[in-house]
PDB file of N, CA and C in Angstrom:
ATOM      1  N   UNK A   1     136.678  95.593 115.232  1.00  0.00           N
ATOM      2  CA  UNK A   1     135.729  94.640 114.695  1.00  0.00           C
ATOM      3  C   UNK A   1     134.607  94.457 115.724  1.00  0.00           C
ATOM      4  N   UNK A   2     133.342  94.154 115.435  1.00  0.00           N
ATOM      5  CA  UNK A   2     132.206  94.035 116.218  1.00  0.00           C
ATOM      6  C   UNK A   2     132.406  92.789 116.941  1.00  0.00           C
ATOM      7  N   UNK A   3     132.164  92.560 117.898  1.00  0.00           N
ATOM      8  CA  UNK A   3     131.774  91.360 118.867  1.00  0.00           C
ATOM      9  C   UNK A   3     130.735  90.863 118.194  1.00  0.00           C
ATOM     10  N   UNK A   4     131.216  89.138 118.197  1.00  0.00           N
ATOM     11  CA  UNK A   4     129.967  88.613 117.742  1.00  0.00           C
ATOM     12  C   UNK A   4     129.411  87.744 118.886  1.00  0.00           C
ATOM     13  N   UNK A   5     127.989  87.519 118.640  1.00  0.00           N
ATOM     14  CA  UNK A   5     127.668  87.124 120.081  1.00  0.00           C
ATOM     15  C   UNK A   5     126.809  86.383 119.653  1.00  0.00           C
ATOM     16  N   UNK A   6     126.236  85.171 120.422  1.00  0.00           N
ATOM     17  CA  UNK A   6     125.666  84.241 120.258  1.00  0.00           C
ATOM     18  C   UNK A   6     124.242  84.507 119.579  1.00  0.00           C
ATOM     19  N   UNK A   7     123.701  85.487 120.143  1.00  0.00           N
ATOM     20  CA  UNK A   7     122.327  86.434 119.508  1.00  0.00           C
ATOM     21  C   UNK A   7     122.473  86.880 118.359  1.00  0.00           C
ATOM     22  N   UNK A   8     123.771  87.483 118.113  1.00  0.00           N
ATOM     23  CA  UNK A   8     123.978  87.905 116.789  1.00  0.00           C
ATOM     24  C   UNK A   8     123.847  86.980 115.641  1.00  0.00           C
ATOM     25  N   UNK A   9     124.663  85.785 115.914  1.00  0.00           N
ATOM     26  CA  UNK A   9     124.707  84.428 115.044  1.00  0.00           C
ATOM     27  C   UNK A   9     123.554  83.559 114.799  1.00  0.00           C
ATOM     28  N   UNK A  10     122.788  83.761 116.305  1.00  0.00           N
ATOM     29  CA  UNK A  10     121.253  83.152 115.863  1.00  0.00           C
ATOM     30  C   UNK A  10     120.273  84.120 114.963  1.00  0.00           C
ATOM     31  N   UNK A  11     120.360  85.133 115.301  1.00  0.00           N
ATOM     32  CA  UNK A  11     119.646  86.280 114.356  1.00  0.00           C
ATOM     33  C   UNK A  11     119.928  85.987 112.851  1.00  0.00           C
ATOM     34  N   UNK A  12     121.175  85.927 112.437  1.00  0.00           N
ATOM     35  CA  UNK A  12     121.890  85.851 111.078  1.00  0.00           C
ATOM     36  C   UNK A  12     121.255  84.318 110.513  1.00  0.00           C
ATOM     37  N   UNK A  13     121.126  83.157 111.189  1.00  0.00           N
ATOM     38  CA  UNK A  13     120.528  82.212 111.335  1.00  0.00           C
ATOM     39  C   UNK A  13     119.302  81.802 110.777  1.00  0.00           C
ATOM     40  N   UNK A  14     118.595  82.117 111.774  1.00  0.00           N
ATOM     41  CA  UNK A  14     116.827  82.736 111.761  1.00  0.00           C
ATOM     42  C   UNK A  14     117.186  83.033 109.994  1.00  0.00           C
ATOM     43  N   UNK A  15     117.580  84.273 109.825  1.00  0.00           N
ATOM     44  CA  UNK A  15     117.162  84.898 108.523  1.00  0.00           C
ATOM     45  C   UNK A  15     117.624  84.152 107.390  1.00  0.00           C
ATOM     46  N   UNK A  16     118.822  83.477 107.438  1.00  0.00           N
ATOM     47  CA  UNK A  16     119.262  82.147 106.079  1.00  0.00           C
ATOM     48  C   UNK A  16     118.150  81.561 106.545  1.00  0.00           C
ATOM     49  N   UNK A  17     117.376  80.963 107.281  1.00  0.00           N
ATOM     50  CA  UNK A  17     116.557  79.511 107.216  1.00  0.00           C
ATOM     51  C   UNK A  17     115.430  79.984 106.984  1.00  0.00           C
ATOM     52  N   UNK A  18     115.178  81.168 106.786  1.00  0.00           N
ATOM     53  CA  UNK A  18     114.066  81.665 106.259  1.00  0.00           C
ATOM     54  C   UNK A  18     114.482  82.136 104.413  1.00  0.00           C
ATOM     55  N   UNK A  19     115.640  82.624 104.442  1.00  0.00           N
ATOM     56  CA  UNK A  19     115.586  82.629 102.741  1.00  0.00           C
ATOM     57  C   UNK A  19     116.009  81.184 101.818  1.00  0.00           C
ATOM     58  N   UNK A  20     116.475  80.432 102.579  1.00  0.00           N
ATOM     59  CA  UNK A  20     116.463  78.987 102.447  1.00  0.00           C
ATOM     60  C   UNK A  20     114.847  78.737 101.908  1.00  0.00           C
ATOM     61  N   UNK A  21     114.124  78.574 102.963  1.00  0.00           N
ATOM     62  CA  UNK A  21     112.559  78.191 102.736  1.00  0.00           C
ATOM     63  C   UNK A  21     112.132  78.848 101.207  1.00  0.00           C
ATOM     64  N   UNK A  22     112.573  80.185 101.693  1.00  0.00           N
ATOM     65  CA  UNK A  22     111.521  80.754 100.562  1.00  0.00           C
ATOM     66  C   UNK A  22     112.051  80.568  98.990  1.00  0.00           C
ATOM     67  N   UNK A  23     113.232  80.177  98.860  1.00  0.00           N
ATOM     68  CA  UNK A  23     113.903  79.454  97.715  1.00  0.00           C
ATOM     69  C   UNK A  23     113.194  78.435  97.642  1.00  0.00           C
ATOM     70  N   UNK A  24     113.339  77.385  98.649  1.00  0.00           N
ATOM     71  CA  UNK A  24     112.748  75.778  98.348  1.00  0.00           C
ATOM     72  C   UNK A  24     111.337  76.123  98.038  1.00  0.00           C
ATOM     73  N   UNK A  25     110.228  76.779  98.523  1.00  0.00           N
ATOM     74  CA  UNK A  25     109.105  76.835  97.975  1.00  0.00           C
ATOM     75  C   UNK A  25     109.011  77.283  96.817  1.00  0.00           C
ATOM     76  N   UNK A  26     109.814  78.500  95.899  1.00  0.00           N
ATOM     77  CA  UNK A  26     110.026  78.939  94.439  1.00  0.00           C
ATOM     78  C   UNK A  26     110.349  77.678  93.580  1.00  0.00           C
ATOM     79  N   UNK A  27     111.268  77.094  94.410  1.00  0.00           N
ATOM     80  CA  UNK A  27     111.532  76.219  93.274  1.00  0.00           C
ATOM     81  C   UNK A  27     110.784  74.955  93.319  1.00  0.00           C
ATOM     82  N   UNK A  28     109.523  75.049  94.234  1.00  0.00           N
ATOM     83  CA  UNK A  28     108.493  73.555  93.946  1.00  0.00           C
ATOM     84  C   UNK A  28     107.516  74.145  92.866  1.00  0.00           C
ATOM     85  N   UNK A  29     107.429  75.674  92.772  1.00  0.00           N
ATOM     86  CA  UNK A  29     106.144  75.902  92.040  1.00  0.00           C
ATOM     87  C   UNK A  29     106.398  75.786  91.038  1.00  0.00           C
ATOM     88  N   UNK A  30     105.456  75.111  90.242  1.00  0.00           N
ATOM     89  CA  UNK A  30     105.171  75.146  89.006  1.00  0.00           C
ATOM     90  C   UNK A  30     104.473  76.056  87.942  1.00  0.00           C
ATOM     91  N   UNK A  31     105.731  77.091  87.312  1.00  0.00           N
ATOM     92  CA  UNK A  31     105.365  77.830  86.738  1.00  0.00           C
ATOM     93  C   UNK A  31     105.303  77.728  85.471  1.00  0.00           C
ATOM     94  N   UNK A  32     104.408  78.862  84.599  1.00  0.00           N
ATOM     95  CA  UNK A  32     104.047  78.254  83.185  1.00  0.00           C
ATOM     96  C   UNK A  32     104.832  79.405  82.064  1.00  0.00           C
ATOM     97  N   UNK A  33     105.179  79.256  81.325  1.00  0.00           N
ATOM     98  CA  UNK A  33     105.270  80.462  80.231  1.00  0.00           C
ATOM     99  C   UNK A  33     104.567  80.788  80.059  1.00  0.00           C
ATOM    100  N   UNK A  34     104.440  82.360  79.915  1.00  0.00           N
ATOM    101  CA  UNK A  34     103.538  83.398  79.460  1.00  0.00           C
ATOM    102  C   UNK A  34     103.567  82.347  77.791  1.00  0.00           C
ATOM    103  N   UNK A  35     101.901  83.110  77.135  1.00  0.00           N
ATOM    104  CA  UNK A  35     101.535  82.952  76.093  1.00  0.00           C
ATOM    105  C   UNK A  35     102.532  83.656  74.755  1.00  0.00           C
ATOM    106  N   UNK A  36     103.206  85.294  75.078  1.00  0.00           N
ATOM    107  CA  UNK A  36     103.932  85.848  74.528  1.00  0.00           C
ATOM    108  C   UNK A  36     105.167  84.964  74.370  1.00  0.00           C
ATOM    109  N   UNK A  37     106.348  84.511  75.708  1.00  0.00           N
ATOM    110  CA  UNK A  37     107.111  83.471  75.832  1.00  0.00           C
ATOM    111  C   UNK A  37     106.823  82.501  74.840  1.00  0.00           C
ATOM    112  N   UNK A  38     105.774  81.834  75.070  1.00  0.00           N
ATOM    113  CA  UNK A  38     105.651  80.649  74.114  1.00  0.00           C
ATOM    114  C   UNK A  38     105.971  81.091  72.805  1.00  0.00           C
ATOM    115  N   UNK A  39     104.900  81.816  72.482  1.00  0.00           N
ATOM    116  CA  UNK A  39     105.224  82.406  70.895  1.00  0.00           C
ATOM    117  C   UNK A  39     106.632  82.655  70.360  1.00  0.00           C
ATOM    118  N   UNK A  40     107.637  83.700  71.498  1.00  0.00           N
ATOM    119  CA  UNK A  40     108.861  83.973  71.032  1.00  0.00           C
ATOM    120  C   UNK A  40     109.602  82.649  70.839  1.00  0.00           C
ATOM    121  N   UNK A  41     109.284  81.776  71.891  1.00  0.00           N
ATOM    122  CA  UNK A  41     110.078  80.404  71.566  1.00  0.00           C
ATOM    123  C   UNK A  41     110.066  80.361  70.739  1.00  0.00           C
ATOM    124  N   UNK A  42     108.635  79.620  70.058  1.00  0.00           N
ATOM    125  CA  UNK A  42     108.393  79.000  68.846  1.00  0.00           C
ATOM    126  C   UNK A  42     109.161  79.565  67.788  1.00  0.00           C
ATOM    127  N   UNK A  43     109.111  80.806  67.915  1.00  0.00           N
ATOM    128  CA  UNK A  43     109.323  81.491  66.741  1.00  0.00           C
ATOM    129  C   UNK A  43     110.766  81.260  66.293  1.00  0.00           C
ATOM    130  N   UNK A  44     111.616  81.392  67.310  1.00  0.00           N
ATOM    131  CA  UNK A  44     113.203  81.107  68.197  1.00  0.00           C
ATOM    132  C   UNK A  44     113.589  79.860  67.269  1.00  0.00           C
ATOM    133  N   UNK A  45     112.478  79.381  67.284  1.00  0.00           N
ATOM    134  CA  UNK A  45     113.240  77.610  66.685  1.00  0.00           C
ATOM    135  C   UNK A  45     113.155  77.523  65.392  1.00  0.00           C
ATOM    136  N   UNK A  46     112.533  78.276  64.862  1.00  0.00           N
ATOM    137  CA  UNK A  46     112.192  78.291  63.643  1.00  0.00           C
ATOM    138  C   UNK A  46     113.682  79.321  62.583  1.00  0.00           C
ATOM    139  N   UNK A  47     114.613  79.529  63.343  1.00  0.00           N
ATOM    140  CA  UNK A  47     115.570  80.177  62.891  1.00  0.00           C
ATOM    141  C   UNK A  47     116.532  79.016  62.258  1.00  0.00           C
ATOM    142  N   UNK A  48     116.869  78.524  60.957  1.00  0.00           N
ATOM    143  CA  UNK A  48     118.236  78.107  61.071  1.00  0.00           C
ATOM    144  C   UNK A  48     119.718  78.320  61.813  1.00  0.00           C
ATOM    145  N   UNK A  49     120.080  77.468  62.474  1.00  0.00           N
ATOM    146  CA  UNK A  49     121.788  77.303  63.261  1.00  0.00           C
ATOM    147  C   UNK A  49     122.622  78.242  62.124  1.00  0.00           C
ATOM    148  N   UNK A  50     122.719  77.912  60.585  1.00  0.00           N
ATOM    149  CA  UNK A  50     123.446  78.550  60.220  1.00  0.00           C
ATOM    150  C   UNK A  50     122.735  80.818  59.767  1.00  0.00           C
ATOM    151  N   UNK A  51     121.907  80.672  60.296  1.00  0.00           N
ATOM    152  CA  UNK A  51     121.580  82.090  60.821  1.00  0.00           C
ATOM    153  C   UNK A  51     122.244  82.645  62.272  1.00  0.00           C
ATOM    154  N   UNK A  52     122.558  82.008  62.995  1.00  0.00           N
ATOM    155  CA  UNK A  52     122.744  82.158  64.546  1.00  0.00           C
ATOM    156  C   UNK A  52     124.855  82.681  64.485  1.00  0.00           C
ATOM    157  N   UNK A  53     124.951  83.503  65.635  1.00  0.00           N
ATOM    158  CA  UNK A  53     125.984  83.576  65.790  1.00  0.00           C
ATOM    159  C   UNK A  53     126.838  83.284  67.248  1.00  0.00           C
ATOM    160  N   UNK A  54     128.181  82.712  67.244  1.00  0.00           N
ATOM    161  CA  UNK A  54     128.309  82.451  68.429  1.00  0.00           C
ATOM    162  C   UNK A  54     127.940  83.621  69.570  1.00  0.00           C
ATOM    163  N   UNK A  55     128.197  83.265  71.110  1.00  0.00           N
ATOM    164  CA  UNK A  55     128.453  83.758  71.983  1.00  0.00           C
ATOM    165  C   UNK A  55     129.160  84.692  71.819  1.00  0.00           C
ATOM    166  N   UNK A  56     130.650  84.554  71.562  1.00  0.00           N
ATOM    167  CA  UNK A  56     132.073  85.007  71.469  1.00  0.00           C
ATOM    168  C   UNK A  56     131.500  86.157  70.375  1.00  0.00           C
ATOM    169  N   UNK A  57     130.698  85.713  69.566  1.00  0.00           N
ATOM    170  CA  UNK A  57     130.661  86.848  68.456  1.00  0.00           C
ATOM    171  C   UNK A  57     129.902  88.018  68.498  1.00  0.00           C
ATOM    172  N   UNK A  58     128.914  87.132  69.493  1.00  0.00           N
ATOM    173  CA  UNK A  58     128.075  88.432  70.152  1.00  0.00           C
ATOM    174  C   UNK A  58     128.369  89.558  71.196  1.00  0.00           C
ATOM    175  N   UNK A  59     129.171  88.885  71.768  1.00  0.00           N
ATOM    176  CA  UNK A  59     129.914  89.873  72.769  1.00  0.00           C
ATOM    177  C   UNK A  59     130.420  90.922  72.351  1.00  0.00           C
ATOM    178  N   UNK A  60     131.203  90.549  70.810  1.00  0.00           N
ATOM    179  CA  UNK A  60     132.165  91.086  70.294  1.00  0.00           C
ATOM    180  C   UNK A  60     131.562  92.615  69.540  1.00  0.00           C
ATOM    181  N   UNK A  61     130.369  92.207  69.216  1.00  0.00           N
ATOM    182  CA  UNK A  61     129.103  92.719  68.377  1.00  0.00           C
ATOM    183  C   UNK A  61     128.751  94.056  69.217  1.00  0.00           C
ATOM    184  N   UNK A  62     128.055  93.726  70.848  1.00  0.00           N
ATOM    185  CA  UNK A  62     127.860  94.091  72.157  1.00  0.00           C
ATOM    186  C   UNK A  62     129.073  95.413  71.958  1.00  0.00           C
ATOM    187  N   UNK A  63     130.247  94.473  72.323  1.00  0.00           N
ATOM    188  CA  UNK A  63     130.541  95.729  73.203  1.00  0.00           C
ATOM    189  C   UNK A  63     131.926  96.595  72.510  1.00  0.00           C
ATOM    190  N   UNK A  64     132.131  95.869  71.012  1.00  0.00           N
ATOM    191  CA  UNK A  64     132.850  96.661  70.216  1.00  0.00           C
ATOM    192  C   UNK A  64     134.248  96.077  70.322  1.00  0.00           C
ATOM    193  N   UNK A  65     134.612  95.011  70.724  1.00  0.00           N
ATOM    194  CA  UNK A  65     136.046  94.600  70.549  1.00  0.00           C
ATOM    195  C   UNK A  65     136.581  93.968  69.423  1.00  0.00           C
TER     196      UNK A  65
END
């Protein structure tokens, strides 16, 4: 097994508190739906529930079980 060494652990360190950051800044921005997005929504809602099929059924649909 490699020796771990105090340099090593600060290195490993350094680099979480930097992908830390760059998470927390993604998740302050405020992003918008594309115009296409919007549309598919809309469109999305406009489906009756009794058109829709479960999860479980889709899977089933998917991958043939």
């Amino acid at each position: 097994m490699a020796d771990v060494t105090l340099q090593t652990i600060h290195k490993e360190l350094v680099h979480i508190r930097s992908d830390i950051e760059f998470l927390k800044n993604a998740i302050k921005e405020d992003y918008e739906l594309s115009d296409w997005a919007k549309k598919e929504l809309a469109e999305s809602r406009k489906v009756p529930d009794s058109e829709l099929i479960s999860h479980e059924n889709a899977k089933r649909l998917i991958l043939g079980r």
